[in-house]
C-alpha atoms as a PDB file:
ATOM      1  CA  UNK A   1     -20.005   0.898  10.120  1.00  0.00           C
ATOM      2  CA  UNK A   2     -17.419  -1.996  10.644  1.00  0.00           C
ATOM      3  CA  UNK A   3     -13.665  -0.607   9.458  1.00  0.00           C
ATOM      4  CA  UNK A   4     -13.703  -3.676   7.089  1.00  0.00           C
ATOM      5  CA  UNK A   5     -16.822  -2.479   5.309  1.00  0.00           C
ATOM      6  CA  UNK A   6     -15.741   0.900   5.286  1.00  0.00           C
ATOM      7  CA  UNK A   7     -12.286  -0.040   3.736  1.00  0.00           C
ATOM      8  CA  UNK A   8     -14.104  -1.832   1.158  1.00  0.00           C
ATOM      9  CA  UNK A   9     -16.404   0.721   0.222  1.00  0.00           C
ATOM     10  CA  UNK A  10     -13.687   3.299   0.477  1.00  0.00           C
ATOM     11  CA  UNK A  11     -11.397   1.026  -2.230  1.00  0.00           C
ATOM     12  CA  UNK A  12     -14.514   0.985  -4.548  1.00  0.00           C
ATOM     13  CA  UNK A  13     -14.865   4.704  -4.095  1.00  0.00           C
ATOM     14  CA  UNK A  14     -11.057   5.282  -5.190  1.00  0.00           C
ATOM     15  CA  UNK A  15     -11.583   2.594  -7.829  1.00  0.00           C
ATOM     16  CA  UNK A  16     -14.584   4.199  -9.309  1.00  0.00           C
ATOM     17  CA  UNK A  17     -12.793   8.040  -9.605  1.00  0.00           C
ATOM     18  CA  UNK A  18      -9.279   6.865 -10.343  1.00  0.00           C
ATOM     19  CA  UNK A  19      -7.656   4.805 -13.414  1.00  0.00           C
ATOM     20  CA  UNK A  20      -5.201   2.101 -12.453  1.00  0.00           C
ATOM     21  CA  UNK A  21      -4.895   2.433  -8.454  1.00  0.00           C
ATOM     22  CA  UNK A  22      -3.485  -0.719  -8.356  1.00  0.00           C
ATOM     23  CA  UNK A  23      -1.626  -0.976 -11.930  1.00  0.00           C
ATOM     24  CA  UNK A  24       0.614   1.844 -10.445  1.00  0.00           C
ATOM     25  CA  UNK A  25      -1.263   3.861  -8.095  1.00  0.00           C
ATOM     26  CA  UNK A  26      -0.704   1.568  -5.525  1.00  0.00           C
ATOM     27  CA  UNK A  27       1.681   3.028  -3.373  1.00  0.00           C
ATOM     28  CA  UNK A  28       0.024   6.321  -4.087  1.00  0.00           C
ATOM     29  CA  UNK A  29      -3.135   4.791  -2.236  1.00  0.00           C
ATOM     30  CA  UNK A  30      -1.040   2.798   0.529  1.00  0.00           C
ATOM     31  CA  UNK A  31       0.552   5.632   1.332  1.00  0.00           C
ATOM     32  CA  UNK A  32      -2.575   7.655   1.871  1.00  0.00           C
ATOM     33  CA  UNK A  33      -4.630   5.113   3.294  1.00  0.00           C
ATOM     34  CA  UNK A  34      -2.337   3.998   5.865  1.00  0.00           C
ATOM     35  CA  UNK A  35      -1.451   7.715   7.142  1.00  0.00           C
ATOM     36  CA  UNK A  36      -5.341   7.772   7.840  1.00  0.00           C
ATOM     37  CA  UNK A  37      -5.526   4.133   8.938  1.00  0.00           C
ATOM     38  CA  UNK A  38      -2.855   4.891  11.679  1.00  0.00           C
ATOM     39  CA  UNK A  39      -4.976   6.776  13.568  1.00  0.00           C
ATOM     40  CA  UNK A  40      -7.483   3.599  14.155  1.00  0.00           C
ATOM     41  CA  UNK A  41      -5.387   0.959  14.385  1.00  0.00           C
ATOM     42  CA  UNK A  42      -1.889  -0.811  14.085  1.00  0.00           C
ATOM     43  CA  UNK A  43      -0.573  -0.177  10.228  1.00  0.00           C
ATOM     44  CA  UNK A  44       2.192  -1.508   8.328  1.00  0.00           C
ATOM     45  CA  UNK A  45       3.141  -0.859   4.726  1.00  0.00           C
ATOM     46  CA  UNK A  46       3.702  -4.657   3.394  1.00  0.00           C
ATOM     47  CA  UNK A  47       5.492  -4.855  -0.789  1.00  0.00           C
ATOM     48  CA  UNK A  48       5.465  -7.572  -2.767  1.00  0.00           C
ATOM     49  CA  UNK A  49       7.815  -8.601  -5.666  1.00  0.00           C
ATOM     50  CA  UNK A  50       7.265 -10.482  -8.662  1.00  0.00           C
ATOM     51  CA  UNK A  51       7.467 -13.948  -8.990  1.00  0.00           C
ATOM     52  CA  UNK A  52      10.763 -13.449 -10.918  1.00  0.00           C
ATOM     53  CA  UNK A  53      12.584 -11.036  -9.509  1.00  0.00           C
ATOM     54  CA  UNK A  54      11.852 -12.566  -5.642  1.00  0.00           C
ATOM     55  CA  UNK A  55      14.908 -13.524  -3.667  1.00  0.00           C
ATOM     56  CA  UNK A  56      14.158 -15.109  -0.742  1.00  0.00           C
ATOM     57  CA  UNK A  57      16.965 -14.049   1.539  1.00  0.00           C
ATOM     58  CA  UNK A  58      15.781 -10.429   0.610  1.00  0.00           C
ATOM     59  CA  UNK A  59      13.904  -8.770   3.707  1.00  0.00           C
ATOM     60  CA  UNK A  60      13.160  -4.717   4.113  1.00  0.00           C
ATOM     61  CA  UNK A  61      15.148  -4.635   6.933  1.00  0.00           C
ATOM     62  CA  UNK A  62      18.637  -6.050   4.876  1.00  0.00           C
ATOM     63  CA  UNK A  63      17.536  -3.925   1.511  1.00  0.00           C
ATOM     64  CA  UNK A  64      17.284  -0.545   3.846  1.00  0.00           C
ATOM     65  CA  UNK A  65      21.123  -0.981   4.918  1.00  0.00           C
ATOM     66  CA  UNK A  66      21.487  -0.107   1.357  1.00  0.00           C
ATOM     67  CA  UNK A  67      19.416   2.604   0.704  1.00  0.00           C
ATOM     68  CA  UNK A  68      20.219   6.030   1.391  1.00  0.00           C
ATOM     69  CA  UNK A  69      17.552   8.092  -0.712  1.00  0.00           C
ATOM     70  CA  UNK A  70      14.791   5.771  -0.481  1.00  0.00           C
ATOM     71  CA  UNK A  71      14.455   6.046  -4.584  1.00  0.00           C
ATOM     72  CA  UNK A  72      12.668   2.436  -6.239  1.00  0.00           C
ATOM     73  CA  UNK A  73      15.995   2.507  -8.028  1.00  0.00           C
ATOM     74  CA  UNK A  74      17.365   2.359  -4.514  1.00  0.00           C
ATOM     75  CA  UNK A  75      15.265  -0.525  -3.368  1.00  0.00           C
ATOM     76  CA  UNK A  76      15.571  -2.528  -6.280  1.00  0.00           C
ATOM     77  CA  UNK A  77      19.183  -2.764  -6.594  1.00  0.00           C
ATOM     78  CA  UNK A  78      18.744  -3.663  -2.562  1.00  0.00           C
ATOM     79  CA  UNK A  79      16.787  -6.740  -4.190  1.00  0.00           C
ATOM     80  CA  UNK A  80      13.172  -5.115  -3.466  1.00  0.00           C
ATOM     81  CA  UNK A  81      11.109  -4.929  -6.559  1.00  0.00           C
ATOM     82  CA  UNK A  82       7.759  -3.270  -6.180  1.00  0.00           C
ATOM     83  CA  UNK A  83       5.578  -5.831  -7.770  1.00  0.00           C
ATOM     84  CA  UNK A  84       2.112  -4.334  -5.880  1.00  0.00           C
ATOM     85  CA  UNK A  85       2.211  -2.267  -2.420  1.00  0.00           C
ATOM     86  CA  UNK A  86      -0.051  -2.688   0.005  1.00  0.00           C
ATOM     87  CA  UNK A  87      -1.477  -1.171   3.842  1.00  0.00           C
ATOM     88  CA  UNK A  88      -1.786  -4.481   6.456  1.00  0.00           C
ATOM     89  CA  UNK A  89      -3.185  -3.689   9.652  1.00  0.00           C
ATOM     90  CA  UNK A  90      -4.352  -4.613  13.097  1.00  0.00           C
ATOM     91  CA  UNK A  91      -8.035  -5.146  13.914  1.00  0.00           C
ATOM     92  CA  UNK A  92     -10.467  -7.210  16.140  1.00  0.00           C
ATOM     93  CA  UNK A  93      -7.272  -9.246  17.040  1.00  0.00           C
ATOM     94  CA  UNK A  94      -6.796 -10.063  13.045  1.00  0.00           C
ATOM     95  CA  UNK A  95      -3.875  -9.146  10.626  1.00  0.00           C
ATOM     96  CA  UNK A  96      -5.266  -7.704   7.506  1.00  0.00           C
ATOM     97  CA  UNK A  97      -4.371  -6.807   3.753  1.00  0.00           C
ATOM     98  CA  UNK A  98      -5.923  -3.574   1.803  1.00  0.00           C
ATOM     99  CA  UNK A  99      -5.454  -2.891  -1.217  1.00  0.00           C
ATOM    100  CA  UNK A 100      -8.255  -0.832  -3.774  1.00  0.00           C
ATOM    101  CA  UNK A 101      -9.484  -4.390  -4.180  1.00  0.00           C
ATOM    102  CA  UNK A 102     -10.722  -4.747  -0.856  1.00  0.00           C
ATOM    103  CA  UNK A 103      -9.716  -6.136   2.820  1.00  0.00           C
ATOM    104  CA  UNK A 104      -8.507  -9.777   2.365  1.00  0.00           C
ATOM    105  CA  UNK A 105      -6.771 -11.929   5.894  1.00  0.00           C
ATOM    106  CA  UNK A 106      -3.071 -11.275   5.770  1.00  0.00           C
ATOM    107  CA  UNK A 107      -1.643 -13.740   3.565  1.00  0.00           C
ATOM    108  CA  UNK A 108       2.079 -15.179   2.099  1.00  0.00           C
ATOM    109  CA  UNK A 109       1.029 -13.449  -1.699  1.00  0.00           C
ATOM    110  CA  UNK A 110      -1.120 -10.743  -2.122  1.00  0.00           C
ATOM    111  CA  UNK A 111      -4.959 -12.008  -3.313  1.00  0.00           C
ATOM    112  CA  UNK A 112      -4.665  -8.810  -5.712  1.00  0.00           C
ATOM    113  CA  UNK A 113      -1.741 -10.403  -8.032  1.00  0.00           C
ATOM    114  CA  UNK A 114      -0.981 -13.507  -6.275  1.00  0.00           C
ATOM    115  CA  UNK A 115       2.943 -12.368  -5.894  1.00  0.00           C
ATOM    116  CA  UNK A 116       5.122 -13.011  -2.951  1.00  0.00           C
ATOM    117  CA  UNK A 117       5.211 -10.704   0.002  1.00  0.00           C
ATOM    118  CA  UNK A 118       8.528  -9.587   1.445  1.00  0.00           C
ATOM    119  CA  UNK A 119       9.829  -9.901   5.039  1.00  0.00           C
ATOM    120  CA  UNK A 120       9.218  -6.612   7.008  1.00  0.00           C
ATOM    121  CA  UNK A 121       7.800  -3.127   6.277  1.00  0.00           C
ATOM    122  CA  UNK A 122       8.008  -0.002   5.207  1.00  0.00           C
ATOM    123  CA  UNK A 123       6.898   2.718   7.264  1.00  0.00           C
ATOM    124  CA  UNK A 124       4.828   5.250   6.597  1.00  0.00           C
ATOM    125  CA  UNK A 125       6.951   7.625   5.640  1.00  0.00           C
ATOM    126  CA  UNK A 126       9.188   6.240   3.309  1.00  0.00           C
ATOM    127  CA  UNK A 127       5.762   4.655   1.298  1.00  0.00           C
ATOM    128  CA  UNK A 128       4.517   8.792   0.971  1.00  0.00           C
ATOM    129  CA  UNK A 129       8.514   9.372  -0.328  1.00  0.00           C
ATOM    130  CA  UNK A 130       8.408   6.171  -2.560  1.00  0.00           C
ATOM    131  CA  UNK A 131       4.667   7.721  -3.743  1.00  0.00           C
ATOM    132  CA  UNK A 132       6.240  11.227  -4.452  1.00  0.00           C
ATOM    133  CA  UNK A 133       8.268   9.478  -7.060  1.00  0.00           C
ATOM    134  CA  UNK A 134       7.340  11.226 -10.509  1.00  0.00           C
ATOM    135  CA  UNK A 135       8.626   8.651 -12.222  1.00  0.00           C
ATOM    136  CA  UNK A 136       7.251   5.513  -9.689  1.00  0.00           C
ATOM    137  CA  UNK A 137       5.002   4.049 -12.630  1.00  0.00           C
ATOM    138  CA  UNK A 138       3.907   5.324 -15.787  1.00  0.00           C
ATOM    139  CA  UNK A 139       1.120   3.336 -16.046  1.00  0.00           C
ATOM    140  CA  UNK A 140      -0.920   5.634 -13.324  1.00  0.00           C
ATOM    141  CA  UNK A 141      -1.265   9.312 -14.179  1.00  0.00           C
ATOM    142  CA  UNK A 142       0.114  11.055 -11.058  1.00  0.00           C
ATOM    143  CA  UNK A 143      -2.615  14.435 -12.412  1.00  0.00           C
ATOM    144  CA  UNK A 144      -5.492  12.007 -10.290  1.00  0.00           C
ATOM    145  CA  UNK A 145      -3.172  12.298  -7.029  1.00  0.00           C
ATOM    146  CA  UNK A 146      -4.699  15.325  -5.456  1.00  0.00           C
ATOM    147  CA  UNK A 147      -8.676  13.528  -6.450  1.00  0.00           C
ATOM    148  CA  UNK A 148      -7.353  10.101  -4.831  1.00  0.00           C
ATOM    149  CA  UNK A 149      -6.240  12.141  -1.756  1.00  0.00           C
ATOM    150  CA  UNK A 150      -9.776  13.985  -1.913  1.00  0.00           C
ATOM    151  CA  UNK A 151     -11.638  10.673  -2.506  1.00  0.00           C
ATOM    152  CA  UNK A 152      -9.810   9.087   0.643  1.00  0.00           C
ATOM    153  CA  UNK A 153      -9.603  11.738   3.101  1.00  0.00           C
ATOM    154  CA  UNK A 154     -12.982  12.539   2.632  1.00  0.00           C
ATOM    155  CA  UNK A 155     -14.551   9.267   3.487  1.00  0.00           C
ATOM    156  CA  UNK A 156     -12.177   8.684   6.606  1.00  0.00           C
ATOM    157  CA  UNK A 157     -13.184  12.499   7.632  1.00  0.00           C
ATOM    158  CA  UNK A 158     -17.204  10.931   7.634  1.00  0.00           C
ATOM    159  CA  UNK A 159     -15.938   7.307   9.378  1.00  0.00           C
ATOM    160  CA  UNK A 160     -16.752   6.339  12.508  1.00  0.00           C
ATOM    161  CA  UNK A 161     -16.672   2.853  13.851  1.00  0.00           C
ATOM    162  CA  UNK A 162     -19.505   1.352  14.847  1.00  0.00           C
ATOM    163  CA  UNK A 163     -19.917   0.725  18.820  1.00  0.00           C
END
């Protein structure tokens, strides 16, 4: 199977266990996703802020000077709101977006909430600390964390690209 189908399939999957993956979940999912994706292929954690609350001299690489904990509260008096996270990636000489939504060609705005995407990325790590967050959105219940993690690490364990 092609990664791009399987990434699709894999966001329906997710979509079809879990309430509000990407109303709150989403760096829950990025996080996951991309620690799995990593092993494939090149993968960046990409945020994107609101419409309103978008500066554009704001870039991850000026907002981490000013974050110590790496708490949201952190990044968003840095000038990084988390409007909708994302995993973009490397593959067959493309740069994609993922989201639960599916695999769209890396874009200026996400395709999932048509908001701005910020200079830079967050690695890996800090998106799983940013996901351990208990209070990182109430609109996802954090209870469907270890079934998301399930969902997802089960369908990369059965993945193998096609030749």
């Amino acid at each position: 199977m092609s990664l791009i189908k399987f990434l699709n399939n894999l966001g329906d999957a997710v979509d079809e266990k879990i309430d509000n993956v990407n109303f709150g979940g989403c760096c829950v999912f990025a996080a996951i996703v991309a620690a799995r994706l990593a092993t494939i292929c090149p993968t960046r954690i990409v945020v994107a802020c609101p419409h309103d609350y978008w500066d554009d001299d704001v870039t991850i690489e000026k907002a981490r000077h000013y974050v110590q904990s790496n708490s949201p509260t952190e990044w968003n008096d840095a000038g990084v709101e988390f409007g909708h996270v994302i995993v973009e990636f490397d593959y067959e000489c493309r740069t994609w977006h993922y989201d639960s939504a599916g695999v769209t060609r890396k874009l200026s705005r996400t395709n999932t909430f048509d908001f701005p995407i910020v200079d830079g990325f967050l690695s890996i790590k800090e998106a799983c600390e940013l996901a351990s967050y208990p209070d990182w959105n109430n609109r996802f219940d954090r209870s469907q964390i270890p079934e998301m993690a399930e969902v997802i690490n089960k369908q990369f364990d059965g993945f193998s690209i096609e030749a």
